[in-house]
Protein backbone atom coordinates (compact mmCIF):
# COMPACT_ATOMS: atom_id res chain seq x y z
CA UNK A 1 102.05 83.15 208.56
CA UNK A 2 105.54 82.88 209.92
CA UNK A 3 106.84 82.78 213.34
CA UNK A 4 106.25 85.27 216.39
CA UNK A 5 108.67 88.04 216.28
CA UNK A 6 112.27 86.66 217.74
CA UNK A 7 113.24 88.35 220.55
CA UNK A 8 117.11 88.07 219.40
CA UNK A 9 116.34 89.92 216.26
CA UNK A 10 113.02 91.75 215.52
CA UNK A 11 111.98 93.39 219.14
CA UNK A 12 115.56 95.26 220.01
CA UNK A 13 114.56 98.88 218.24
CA UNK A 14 117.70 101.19 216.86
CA UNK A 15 115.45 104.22 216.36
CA UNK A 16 113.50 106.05 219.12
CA UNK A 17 111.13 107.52 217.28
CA UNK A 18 108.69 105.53 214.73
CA UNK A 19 108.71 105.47 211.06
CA UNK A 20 104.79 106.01 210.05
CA UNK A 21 103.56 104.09 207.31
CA UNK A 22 100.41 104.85 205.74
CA UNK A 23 99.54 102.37 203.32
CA UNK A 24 97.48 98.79 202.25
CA UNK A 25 96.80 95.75 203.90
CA UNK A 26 96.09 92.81 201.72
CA UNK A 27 95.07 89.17 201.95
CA UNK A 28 97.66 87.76 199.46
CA UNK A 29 98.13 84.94 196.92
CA UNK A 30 100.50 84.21 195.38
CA UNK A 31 101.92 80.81 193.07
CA UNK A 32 104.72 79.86 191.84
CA UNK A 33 105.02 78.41 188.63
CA UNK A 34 107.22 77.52 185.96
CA UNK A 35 106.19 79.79 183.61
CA UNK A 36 103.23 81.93 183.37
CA UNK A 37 99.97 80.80 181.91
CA UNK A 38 99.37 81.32 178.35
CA UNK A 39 95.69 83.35 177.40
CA UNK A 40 93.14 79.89 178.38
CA UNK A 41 95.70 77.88 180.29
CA UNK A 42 96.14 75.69 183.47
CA UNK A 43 99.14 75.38 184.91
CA UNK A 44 99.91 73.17 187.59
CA UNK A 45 101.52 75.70 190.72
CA UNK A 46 104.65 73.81 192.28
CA UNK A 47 103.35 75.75 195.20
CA UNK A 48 100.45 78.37 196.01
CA UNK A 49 101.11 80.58 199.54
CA UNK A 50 98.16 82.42 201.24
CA UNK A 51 99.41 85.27 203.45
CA UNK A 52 98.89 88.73 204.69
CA UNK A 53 100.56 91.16 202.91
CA UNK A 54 100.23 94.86 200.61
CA UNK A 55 102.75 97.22 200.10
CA UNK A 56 102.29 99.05 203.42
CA UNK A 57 101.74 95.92 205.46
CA UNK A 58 104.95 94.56 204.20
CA UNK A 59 106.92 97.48 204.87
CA UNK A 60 105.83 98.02 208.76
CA UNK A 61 106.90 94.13 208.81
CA UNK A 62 110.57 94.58 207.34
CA UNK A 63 111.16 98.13 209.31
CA UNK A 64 110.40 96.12 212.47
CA UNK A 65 112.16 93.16 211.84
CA UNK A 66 114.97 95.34 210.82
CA UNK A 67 114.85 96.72 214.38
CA UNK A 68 112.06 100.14 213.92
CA UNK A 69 109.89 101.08 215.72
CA UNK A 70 106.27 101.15 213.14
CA UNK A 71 103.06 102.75 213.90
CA UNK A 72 100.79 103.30 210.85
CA UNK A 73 97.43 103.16 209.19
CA UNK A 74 96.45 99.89 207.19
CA UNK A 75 92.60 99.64 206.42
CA UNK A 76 91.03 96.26 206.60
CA UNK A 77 87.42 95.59 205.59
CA UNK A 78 84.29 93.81 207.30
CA UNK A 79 84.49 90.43 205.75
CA UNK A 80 86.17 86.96 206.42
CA UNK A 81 89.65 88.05 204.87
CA UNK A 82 89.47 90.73 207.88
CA UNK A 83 90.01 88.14 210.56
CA UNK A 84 93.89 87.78 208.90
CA UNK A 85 94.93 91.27 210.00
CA UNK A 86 95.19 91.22 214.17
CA UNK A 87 96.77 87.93 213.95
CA UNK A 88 99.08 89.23 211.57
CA UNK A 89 100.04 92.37 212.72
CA UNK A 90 100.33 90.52 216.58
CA UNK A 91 102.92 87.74 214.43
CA UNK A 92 104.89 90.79 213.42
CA UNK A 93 105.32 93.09 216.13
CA UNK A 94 102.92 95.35 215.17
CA UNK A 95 100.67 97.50 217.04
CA UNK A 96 96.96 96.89 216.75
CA UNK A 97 96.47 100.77 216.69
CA UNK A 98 97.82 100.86 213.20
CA UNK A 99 94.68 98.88 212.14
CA UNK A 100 92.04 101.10 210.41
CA UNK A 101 88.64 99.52 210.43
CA UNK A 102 85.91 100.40 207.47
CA UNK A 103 83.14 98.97 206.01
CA UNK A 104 83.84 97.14 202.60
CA UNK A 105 85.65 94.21 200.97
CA UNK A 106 89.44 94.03 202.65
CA UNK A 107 92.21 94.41 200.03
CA UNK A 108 93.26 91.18 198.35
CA UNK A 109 96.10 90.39 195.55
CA UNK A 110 96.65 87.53 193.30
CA UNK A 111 100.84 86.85 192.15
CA UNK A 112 102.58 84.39 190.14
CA UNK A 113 106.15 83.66 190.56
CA UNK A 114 107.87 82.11 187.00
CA UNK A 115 111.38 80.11 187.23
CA UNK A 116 113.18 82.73 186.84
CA UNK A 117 111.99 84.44 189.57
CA UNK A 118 109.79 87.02 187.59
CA UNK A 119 106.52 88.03 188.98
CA UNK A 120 103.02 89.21 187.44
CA UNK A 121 100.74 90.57 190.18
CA UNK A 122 97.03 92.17 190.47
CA UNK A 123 96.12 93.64 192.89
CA UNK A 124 91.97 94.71 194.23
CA UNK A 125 92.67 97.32 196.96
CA UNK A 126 89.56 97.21 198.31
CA UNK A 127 89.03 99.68 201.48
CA UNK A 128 92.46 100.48 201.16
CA UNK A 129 91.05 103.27 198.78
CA UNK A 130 88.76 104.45 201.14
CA UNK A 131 91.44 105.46 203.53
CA UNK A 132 90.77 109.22 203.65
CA UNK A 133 92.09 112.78 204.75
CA UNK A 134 90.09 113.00 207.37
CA UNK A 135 90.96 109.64 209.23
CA UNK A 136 94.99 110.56 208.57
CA UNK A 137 94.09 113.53 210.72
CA UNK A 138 93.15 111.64 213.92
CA UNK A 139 96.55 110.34 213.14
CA UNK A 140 97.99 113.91 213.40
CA UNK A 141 99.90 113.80 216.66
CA UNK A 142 101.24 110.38 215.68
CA UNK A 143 102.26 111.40 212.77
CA UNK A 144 104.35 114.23 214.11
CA UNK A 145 106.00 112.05 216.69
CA UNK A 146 107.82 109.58 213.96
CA UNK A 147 110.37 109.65 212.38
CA UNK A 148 109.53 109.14 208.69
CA UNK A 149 106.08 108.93 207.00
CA UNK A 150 106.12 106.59 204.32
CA UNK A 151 103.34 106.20 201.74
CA UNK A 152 103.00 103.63 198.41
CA UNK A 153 99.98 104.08 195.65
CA UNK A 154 97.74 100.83 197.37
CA UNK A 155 96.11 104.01 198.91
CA UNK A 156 94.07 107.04 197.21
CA UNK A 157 96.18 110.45 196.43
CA UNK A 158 93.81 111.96 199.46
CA UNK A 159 95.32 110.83 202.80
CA UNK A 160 98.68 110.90 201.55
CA UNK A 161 98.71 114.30 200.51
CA UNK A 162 97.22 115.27 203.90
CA UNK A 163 99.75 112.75 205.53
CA UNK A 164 102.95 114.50 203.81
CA UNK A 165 101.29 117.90 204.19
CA UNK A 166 101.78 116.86 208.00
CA UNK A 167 104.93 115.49 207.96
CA UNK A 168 106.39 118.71 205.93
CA UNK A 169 104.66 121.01 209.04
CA UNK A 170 106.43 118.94 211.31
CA UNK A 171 109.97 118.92 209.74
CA UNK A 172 109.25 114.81 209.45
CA UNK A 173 111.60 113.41 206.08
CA UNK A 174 108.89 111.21 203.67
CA UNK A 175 109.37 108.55 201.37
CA UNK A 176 107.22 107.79 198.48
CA UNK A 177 107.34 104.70 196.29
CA UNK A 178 104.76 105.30 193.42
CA UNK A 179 103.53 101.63 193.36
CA UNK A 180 101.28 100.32 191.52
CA UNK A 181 102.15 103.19 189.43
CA UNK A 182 99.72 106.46 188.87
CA UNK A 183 100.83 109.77 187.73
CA UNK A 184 102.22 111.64 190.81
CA UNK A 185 100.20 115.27 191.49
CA UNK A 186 102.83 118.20 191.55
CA UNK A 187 101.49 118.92 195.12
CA UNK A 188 102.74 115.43 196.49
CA UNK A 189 105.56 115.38 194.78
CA UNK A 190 106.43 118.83 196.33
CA UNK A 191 106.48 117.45 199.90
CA UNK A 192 107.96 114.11 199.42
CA UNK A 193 111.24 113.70 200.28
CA UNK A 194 112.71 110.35 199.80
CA UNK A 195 111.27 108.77 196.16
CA UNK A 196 111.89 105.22 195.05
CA UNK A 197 111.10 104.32 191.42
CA UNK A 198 111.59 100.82 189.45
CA UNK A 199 112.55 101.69 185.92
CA UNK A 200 109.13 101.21 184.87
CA UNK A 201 107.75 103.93 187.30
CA UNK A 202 110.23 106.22 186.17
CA UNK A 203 109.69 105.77 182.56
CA UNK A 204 105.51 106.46 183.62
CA UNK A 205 106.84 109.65 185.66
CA UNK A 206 108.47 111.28 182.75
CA UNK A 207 105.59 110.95 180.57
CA UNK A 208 103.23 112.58 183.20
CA UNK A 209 105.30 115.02 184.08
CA UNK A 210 106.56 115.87 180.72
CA UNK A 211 110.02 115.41 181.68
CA UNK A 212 111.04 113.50 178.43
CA UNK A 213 112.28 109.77 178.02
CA UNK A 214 109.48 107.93 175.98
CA UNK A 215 111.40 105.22 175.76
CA UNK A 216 112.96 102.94 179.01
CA UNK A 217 115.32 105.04 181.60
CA UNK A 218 118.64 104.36 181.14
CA UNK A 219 120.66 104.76 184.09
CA UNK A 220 122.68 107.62 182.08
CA UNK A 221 119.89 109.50 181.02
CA UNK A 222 118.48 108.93 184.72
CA UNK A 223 121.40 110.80 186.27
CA UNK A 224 121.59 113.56 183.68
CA UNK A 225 117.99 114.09 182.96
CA UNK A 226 115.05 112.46 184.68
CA UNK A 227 116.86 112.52 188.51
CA UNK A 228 117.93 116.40 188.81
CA UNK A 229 114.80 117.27 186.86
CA UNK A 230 112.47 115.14 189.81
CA UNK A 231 115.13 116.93 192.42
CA UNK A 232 113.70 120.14 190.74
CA UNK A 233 110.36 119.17 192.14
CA UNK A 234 110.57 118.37 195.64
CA UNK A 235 112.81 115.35 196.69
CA UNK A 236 116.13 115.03 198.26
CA UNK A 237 116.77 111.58 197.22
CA UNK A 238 115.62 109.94 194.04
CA UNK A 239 116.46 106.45 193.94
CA UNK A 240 116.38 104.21 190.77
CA UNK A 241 115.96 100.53 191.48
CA UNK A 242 117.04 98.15 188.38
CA UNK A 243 116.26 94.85 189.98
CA UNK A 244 119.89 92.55 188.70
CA UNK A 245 121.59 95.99 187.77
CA UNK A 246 121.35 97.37 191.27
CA UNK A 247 120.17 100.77 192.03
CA UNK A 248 121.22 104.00 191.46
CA UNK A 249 120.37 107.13 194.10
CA UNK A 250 120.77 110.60 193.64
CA UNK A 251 121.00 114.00 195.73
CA UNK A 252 122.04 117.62 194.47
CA UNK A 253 125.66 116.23 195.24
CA UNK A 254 125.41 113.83 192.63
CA UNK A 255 124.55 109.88 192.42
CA UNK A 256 125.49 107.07 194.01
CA UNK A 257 125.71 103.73 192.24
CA UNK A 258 124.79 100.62 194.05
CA UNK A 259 125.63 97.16 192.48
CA UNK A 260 123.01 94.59 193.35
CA UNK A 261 124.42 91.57 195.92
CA UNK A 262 124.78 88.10 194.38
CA UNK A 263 122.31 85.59 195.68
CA UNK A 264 120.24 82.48 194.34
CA UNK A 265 116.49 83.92 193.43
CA UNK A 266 113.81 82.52 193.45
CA UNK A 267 110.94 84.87 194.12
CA UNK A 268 111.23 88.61 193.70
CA UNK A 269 107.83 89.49 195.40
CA UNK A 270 108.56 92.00 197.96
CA UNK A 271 111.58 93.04 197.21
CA UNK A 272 110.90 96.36 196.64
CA UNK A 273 109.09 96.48 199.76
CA UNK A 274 111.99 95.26 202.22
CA UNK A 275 114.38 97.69 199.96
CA UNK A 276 112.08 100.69 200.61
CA UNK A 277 111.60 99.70 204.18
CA UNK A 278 115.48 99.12 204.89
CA UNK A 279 116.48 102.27 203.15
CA UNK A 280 114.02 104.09 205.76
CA UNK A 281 115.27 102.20 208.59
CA UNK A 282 118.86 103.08 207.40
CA UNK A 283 118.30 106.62 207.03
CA UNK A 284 116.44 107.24 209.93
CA UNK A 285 119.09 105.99 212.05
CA UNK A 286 121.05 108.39 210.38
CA UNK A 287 123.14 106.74 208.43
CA UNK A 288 125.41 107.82 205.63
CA UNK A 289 123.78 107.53 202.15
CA UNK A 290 126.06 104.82 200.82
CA UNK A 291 125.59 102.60 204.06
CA UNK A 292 121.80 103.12 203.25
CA UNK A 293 121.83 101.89 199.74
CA UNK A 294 123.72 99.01 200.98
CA UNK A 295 121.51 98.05 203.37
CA UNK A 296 118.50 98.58 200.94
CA UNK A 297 120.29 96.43 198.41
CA UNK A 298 121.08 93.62 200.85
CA UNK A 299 117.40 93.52 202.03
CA UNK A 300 115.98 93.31 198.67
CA UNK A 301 118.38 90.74 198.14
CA UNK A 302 117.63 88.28 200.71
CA UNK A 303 113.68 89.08 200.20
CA UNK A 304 114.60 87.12 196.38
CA UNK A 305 115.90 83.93 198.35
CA UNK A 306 113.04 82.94 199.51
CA UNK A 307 109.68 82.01 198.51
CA UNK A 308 106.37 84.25 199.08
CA UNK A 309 106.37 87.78 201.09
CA UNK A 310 105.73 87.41 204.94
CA UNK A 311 108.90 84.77 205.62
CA UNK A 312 110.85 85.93 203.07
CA UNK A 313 111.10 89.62 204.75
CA UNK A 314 114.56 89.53 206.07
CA UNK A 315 115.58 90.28 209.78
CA UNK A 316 118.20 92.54 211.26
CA UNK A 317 120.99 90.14 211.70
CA UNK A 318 120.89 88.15 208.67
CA UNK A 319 121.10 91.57 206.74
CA UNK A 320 123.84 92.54 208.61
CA UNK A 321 125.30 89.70 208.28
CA UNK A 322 124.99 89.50 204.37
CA UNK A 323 126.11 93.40 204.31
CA UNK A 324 129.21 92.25 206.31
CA UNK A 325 129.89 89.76 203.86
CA UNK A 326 129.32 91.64 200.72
């Protein structure tokens, strides 16, 4: 599971006030192979990694290792996969508040890796889609004391429409990623304020929305079409993530291109996850949008060095480090 948080990295917080992230906790597996299996086949796994993980999970992890405070909502279920989460959340600096406990099977996902550092992932959420309205609200007041509310699609439509609802009373910036992708409701797109979309989520946006592009998003039809017409609907900040290609993120005073950094990958899971969390951490500190793409960039990055989710989530001074470099 990875070591305690380091004192010299992960506990020093930048940020006074925490980010919030509603989201999943899941008991992850995840192989790497070098290719993926054929319909019937065996493979052989060079190596298999069990570990706690989910999209919100992973994202509490990298904002505190990246020097956040985190407080939260992940749900975990009554069964043996359970007895991962206080352990886990303890490992990572995480309060034991932020666990949610209902009755039910605990989230769980299933990933394989390829040699070129490609990944194929399913997911069973579990309880995480039993995370409701009403148990956001006993969250109210600690939602209205962070500093960001961030949300991913692990969860049901339900709590985070209640949770942004909150956040937007408050005057408290949200971020949205849209993952595993669902149509977004007009209603949460209206009070989100940060999205974050792989080319593939965009593409699925545009068809539910009826905003055009049945084909993939191209980064030039992204900054002349899809982007302003998503700005139209809510957000601040659309960013475009392109994996290789780098990202690209755009306001009402036009886009901002980031290039992706040059490392060695080998494993891509959670990537998007410690660039989501890193862009939050950025922003929140109130840094300038370019700095904040950077960072994101430089944290997805190092996520691809290294193998499986948990260890792989990169710490404060490496990324700065990396960032410095770049």
């Amino acid at each position: 599971m990875g070591a305690p948080v380091r004192k010299d990295e992960g506990s020093a917080t930048h940020i006074g006030k925490p980010i919030f992230v509603l989201g999943s906790f899941v008991l992850s597996c995840s192989a790497k192979v070098p290719r993926f299996p054929q319909d019937g086949e065996s493979l052989a796994a060079e190596i298999v990694t069990i570990e706690p993980g989910g999209k919100g999970f992973n994202i509490a992890v990298a904002a505190r290792r990246l020097g956040a405070r985190v407080d939260g909502l992940l749900a975990v279920g009554d069964d043996l996969p359970s007895a991962f989460a206080e352990p886990a959340l303890t490992s990572a600096g995480l309060p034991q508040a932020m666990l949610l406990r209902l009755p039910g099977r605990t989230g769980s996902g299933v990933g394989f890796t390829d040699g070129r550092g490609e990944t194929r992932i399913a997911v069973d959420a579990g309880v995480n889609r039993a995370i409701s309205a009403a148990h956001v609200r006993t969250a109210s007041e600690r939602i209205a004391a962070s500093a960001m509310v961030t949300a991913q699609f692990e969860i049901a439509d339900e709590p985070i429409r209640e949770a942004f609802a909150l956040a937007r009373q408050a005057g408290i910036p949200t971020l949205l990623n849209p993952s595993p992708f669902r149509p977004v409701t007009p209603d949460i797109l209206a009070t989100t304020s940060i999205l974050i979309v792989n080319e593939t989520e965009a593409a699925g946006l545009a068809r539910s929305l009826a905003l055009g592009a049945d084909g993939p998003v191209l980064p030039d039809g992204f900054a002349r079409h899809l982007g302003p017409a998503l700005l139209g609907l809510g957000p601040e900040l659309v960013v475009l993530t392109r994996g290789a290609e780098g990202a690209l993120a755009l306001t009402r005073d036009g886009v901002t291109a980031q290039p992706a950094l040059q490392v060695t990958s080998v494993d891509s899971l959670g990537a998007g996850d410690a660039f989501a969390a890193a862009l939050a951490v950025a922003l929140a500190e109130g840094r300038a949008l370019g700095d904040a793409m950077g960072w994101a960039a430089a944290a997805g990055a190092l996520t691809t060095t290294r193998t499986g989710v948990f260890d792989a989530l990169p710490w404060r001074k490496e990324l700065e480090s990396l960032v410095s470099a770049a």
